[in-house]
PDB file of N, CA and C in Angstrom:
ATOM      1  N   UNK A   1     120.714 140.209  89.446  1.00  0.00           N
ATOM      2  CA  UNK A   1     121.868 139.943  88.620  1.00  0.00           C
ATOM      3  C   UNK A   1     122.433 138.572  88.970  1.00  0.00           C
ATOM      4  N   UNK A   2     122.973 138.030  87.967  1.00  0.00           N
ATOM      5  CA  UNK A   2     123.304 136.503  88.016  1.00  0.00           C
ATOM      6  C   UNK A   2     124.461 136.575  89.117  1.00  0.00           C
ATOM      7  N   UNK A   3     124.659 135.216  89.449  1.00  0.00           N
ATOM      8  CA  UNK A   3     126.600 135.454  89.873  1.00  0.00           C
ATOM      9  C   UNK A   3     127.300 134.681  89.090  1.00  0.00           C
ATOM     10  N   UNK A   4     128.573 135.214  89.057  1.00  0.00           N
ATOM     11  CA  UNK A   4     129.630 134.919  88.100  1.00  0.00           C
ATOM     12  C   UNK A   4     130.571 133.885  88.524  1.00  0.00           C
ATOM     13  N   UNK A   5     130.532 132.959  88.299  1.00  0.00           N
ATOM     14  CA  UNK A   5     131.942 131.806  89.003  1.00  0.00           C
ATOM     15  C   UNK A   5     131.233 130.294  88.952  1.00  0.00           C
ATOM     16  N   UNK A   6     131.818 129.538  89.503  1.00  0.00           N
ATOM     17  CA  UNK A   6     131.101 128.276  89.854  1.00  0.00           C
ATOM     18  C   UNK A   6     130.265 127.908  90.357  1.00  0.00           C
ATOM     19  N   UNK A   7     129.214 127.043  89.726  1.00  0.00           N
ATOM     20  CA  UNK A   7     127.961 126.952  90.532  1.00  0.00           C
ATOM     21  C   UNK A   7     128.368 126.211  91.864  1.00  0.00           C
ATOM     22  N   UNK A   8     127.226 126.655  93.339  1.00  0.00           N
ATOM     23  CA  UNK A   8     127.706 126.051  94.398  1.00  0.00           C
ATOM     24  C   UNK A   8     126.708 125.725  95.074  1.00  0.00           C
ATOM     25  N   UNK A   9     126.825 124.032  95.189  1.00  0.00           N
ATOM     26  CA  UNK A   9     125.966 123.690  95.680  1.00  0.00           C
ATOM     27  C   UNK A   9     124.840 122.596  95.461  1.00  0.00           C
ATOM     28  N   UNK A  10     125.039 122.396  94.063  1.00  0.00           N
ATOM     29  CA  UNK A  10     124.025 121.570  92.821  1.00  0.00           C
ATOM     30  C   UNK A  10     124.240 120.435  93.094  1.00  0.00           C
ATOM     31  N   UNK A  11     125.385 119.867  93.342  1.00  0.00           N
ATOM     32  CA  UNK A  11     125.423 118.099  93.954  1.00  0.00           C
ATOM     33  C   UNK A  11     124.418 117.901  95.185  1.00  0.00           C
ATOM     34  N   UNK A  12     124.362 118.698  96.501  1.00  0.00           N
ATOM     35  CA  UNK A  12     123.466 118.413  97.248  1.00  0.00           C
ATOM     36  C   UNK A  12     122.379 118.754  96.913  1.00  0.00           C
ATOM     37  N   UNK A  13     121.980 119.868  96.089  1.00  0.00           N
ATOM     38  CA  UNK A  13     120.750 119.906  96.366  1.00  0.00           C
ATOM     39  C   UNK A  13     120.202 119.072  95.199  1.00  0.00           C
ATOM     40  N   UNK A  14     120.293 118.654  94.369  1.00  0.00           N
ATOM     41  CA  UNK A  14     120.364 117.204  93.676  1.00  0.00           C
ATOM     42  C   UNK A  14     119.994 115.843  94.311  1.00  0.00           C
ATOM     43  N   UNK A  15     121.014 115.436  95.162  1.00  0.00           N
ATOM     44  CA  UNK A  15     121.001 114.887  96.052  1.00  0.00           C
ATOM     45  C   UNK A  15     119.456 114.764  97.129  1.00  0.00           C
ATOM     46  N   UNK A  16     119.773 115.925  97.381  1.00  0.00           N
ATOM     47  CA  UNK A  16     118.402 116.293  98.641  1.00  0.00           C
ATOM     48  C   UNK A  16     117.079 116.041  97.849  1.00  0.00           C
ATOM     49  N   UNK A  17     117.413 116.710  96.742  1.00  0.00           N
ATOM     50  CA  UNK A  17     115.877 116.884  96.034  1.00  0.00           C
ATOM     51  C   UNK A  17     114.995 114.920  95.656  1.00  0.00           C
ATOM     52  N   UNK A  18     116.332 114.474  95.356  1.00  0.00           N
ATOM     53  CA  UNK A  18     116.606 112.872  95.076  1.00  0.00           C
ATOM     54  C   UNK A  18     115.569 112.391  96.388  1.00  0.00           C
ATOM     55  N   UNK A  19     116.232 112.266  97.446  1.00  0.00           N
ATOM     56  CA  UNK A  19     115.717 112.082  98.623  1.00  0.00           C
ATOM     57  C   UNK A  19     114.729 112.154  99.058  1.00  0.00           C
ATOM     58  N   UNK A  20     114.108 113.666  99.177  1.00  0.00           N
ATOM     59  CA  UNK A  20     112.743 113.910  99.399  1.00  0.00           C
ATOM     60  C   UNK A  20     111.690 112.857  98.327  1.00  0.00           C
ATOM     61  N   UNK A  21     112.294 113.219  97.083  1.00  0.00           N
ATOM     62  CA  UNK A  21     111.362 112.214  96.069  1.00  0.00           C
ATOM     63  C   UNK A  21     111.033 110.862  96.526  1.00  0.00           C
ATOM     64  N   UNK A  22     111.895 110.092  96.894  1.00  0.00           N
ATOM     65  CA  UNK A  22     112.090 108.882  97.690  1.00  0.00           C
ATOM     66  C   UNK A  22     111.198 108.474  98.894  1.00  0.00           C
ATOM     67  N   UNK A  23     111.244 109.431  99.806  1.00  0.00           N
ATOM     68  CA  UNK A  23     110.526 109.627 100.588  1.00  0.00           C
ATOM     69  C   UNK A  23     108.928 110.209 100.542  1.00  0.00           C
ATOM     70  N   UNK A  24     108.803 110.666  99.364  1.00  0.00           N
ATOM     71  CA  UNK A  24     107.474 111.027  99.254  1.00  0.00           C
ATOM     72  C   UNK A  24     106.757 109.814  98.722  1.00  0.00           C
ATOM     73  N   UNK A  25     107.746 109.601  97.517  1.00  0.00           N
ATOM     74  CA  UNK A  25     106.930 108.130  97.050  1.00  0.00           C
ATOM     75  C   UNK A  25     106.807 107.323  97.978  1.00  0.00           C
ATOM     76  N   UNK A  26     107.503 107.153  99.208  1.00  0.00           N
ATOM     77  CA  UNK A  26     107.228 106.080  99.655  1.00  0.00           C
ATOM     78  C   UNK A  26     106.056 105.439 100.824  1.00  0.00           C
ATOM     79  N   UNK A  27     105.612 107.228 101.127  1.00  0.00           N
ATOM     80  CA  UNK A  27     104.903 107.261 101.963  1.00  0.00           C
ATOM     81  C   UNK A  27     103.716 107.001 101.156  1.00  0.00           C
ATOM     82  N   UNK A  28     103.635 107.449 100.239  1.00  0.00           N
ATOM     83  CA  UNK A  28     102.530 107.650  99.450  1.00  0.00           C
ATOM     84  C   UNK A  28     101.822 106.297  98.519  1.00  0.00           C
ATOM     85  N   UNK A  29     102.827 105.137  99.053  1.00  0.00           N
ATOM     86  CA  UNK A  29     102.932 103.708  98.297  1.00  0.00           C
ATOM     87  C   UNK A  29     102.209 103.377  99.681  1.00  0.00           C
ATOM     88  N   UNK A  30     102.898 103.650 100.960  1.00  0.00           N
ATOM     89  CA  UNK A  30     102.396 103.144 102.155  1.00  0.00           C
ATOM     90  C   UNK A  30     100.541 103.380 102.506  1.00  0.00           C
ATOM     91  N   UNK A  31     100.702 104.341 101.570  1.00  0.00           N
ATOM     92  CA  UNK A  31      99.262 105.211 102.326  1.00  0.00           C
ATOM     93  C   UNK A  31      98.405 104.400 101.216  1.00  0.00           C
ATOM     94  N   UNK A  32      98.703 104.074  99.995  1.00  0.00           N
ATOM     95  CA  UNK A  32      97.781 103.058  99.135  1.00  0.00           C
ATOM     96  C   UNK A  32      97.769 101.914  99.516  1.00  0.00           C
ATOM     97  N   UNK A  33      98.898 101.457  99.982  1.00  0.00           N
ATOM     98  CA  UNK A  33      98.509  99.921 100.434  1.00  0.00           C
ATOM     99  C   UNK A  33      97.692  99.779 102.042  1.00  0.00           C
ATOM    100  N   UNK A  34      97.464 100.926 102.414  1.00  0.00           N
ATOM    101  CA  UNK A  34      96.897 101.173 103.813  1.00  0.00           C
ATOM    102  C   UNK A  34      95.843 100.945 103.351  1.00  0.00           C
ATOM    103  N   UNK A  35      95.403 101.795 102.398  1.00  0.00           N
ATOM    104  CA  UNK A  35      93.554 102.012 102.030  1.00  0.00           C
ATOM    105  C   UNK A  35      93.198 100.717 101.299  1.00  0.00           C
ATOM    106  N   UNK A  36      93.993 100.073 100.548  1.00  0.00           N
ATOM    107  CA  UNK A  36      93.721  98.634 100.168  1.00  0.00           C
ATOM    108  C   UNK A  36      93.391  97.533 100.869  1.00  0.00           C
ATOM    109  N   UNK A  37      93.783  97.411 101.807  1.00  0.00           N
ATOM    110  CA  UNK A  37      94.219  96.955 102.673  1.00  0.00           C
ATOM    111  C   UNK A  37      92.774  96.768 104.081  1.00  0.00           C
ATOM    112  N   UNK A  38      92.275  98.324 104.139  1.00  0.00           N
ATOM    113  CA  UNK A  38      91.488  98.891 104.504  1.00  0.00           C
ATOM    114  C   UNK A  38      90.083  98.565 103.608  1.00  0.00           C
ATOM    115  N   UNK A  39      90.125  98.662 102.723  1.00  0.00           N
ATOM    116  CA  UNK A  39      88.959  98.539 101.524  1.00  0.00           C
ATOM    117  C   UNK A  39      88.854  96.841 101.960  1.00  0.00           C
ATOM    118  N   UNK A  40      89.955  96.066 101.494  1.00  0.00           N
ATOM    119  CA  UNK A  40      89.753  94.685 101.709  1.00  0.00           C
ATOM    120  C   UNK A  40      88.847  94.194 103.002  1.00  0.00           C
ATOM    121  N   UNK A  41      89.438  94.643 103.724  1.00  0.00           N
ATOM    122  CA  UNK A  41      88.563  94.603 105.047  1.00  0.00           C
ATOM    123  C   UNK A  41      87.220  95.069 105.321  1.00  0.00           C
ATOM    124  N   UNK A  42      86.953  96.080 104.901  1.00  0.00           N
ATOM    125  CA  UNK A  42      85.265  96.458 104.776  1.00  0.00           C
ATOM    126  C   UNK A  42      84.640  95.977 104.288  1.00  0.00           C
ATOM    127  N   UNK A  43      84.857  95.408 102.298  1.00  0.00           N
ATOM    128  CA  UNK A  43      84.601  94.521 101.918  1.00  0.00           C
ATOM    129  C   UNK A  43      84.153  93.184 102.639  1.00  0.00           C
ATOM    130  N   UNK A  44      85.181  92.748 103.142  1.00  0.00           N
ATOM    131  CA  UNK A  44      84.931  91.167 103.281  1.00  0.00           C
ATOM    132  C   UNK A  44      83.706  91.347 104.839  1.00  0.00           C
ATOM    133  N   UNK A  45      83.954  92.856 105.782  1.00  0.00           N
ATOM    134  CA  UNK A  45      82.558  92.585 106.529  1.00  0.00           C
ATOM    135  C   UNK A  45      81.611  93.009 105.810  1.00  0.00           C
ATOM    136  N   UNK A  46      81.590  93.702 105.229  1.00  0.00           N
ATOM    137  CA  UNK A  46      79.783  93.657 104.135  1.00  0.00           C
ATOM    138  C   UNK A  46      79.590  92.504 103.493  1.00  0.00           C
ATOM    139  N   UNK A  47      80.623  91.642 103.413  1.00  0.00           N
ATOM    140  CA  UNK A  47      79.632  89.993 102.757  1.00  0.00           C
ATOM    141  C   UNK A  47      79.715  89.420 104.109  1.00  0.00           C
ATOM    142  N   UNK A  48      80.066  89.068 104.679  1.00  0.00           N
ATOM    143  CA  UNK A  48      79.690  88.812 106.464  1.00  0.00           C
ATOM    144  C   UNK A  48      78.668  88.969 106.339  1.00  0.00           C
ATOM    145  N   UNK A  49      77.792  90.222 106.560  1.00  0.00           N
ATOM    146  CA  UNK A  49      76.586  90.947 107.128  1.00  0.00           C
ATOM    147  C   UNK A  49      76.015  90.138 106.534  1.00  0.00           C
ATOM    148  N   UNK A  50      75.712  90.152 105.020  1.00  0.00           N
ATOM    149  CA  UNK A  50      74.756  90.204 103.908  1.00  0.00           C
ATOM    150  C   UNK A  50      74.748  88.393 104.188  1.00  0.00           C
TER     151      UNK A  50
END
């Protein structure tokens, strides 16, 4: 059954939910420019070798 009155609570978890998003993207920006980064580098020793 529902509850009856004012919702409590919706600014933070708004808030929070905001946050986490933030933080996910950002790791997840970090972790692509890691592997780029990473790729670049393997790259440039396989034309080394060759």
């Amino acid at each position: 059954m529902a509850k009856k009155g004012r919702e409590k609570n919706t600014n933070n978890k708004a808030k929070h939910s905001k946050l986490i998003a933030q933080k996910k993207n950002k790791l997840k920006s970090k972790s692509e420019q890691r592997q780029a980064r990473l790729k670049a580098i393997m790259d440039k020793a396989k034309a080394s070798k060759s």
